[in-house]
Protein backbone atom coordinates (compact mmCIF):
# COMPACT_ATOMS: atom_id res chain seq x y z
CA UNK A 1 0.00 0.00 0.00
CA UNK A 2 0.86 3.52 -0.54
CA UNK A 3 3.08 4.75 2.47
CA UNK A 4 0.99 8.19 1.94
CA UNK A 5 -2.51 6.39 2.39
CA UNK A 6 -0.86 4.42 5.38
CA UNK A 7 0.71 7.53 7.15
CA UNK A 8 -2.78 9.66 6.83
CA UNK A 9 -4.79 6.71 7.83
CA UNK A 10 -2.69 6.20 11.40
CA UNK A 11 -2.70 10.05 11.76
CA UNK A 12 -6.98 10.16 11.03
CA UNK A 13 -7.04 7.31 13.75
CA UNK A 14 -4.64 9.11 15.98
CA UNK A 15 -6.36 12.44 15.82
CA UNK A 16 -10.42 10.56 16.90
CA UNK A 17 -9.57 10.55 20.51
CA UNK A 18 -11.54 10.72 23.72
CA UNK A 19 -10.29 14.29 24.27
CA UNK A 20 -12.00 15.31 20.51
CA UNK A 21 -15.34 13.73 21.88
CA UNK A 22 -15.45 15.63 24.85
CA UNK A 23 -14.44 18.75 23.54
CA UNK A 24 -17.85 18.02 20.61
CA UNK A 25 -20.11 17.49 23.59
CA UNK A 26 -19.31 20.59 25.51
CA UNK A 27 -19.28 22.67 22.71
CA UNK A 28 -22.02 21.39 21.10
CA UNK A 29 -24.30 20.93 24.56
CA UNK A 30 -23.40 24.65 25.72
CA UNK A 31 -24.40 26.16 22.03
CA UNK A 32 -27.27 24.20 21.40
CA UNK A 33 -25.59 22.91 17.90
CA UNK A 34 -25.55 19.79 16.36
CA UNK A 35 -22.33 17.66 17.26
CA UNK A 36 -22.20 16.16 13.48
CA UNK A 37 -22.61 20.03 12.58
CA UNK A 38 -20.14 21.18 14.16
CA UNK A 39 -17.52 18.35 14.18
CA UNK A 40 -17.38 18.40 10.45
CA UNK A 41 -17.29 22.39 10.59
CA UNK A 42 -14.92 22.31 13.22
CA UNK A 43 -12.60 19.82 11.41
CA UNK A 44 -12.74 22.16 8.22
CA UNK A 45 -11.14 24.99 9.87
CA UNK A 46 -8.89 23.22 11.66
CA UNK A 47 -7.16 21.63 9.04
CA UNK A 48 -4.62 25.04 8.29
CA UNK A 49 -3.93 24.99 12.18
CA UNK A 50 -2.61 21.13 11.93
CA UNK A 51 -0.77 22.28 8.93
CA UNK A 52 0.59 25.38 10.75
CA UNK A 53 1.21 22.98 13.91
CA UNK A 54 3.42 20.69 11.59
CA UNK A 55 5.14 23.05 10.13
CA UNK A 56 5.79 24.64 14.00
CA UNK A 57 7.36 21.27 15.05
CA UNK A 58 9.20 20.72 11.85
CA UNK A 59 10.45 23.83 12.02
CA UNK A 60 11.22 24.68 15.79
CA UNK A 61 10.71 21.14 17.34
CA UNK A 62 8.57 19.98 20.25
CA UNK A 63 8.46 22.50 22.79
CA UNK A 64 7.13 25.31 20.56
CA UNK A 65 4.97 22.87 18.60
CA UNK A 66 3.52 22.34 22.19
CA UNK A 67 3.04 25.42 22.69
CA UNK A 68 1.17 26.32 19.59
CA UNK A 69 -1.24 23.79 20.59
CA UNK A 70 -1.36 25.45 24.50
CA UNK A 71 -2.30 28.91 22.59
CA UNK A 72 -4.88 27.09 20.08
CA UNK A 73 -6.53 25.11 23.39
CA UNK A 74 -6.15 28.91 25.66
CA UNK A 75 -8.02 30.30 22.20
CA UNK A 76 -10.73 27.71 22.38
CA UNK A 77 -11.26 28.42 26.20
CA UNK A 78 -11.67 32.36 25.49
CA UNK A 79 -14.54 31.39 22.33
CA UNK A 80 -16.22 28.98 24.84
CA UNK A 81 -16.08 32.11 27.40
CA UNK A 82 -18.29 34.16 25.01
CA UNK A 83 -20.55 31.11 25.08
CA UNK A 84 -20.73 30.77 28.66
CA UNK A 85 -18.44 30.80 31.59
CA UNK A 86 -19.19 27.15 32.58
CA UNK A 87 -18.64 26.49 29.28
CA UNK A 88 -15.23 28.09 29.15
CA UNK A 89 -14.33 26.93 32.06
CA UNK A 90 -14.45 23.50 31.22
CA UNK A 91 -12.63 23.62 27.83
CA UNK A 92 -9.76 25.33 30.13
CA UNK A 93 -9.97 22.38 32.60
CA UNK A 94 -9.34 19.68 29.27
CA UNK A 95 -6.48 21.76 28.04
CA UNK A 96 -4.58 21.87 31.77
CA UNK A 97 -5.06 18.12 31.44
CA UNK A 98 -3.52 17.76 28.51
CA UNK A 99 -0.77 20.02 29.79
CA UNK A 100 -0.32 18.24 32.51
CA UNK A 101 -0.58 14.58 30.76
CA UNK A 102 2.06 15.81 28.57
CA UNK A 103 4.53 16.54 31.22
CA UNK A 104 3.74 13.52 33.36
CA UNK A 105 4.26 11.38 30.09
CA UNK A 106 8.05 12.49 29.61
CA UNK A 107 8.46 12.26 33.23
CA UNK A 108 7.44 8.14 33.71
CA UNK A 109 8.82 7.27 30.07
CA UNK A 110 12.11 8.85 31.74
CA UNK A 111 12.07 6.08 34.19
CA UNK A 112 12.02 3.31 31.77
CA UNK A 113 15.93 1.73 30.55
């Protein structure tokens, strides 16, 4: 098979995550919207800030790729604030813990041999 086909089909299974689902519902729940409406929106517009998050890491590595993503999950927290504060509040909470996950990753995998 194509190495192209196989590389965008692990990164369109990577990318449907638990996070992405709970993101949909709060967004969707606190703005009365459809969750097919705006998951398929959503994933329109952010296909330039994957590309611009690639680029970021290919570019300048890890750490600022990271925190391109911080800004874009900050950013999502601030729209969701306009929404409602609840709202806002808990897209902020789902960002720290990816924050945090990210850090506590490197920190165990540093145990291992």
């Amino acid at each position: 098979m194509n190495p192209l086909v196989l590389a965008s089909v692990a990164f369109a299974l990577f990318v449907v995550c638990p996070r992405m689902a709970g993101m949909v519902h709060v967004i969707a729940e606190s703005t009365q919207v459809s969750m097919i409406q705006a998951s398929v929106i959503g994933t329109a517009l952010s296909l330039p800030l994957l590309v611009a998050m690639t680029l970021i890491f290919r570019h300048y590595g890890l750490v600022a790729a990271l925190g391109f993503c911080v800004l874009t999950d900050f950013g999502a927290a601030l729209v969701m604030r306009e929404v409602s504060l609840k709202a806002g509040l808990e897209t902020l909470i789902i960002a720290m813990f990816v924050i945090f996950g990210v850090r506590i990753a490197t920190l165990v995998s540093s145990w291992l041999p």
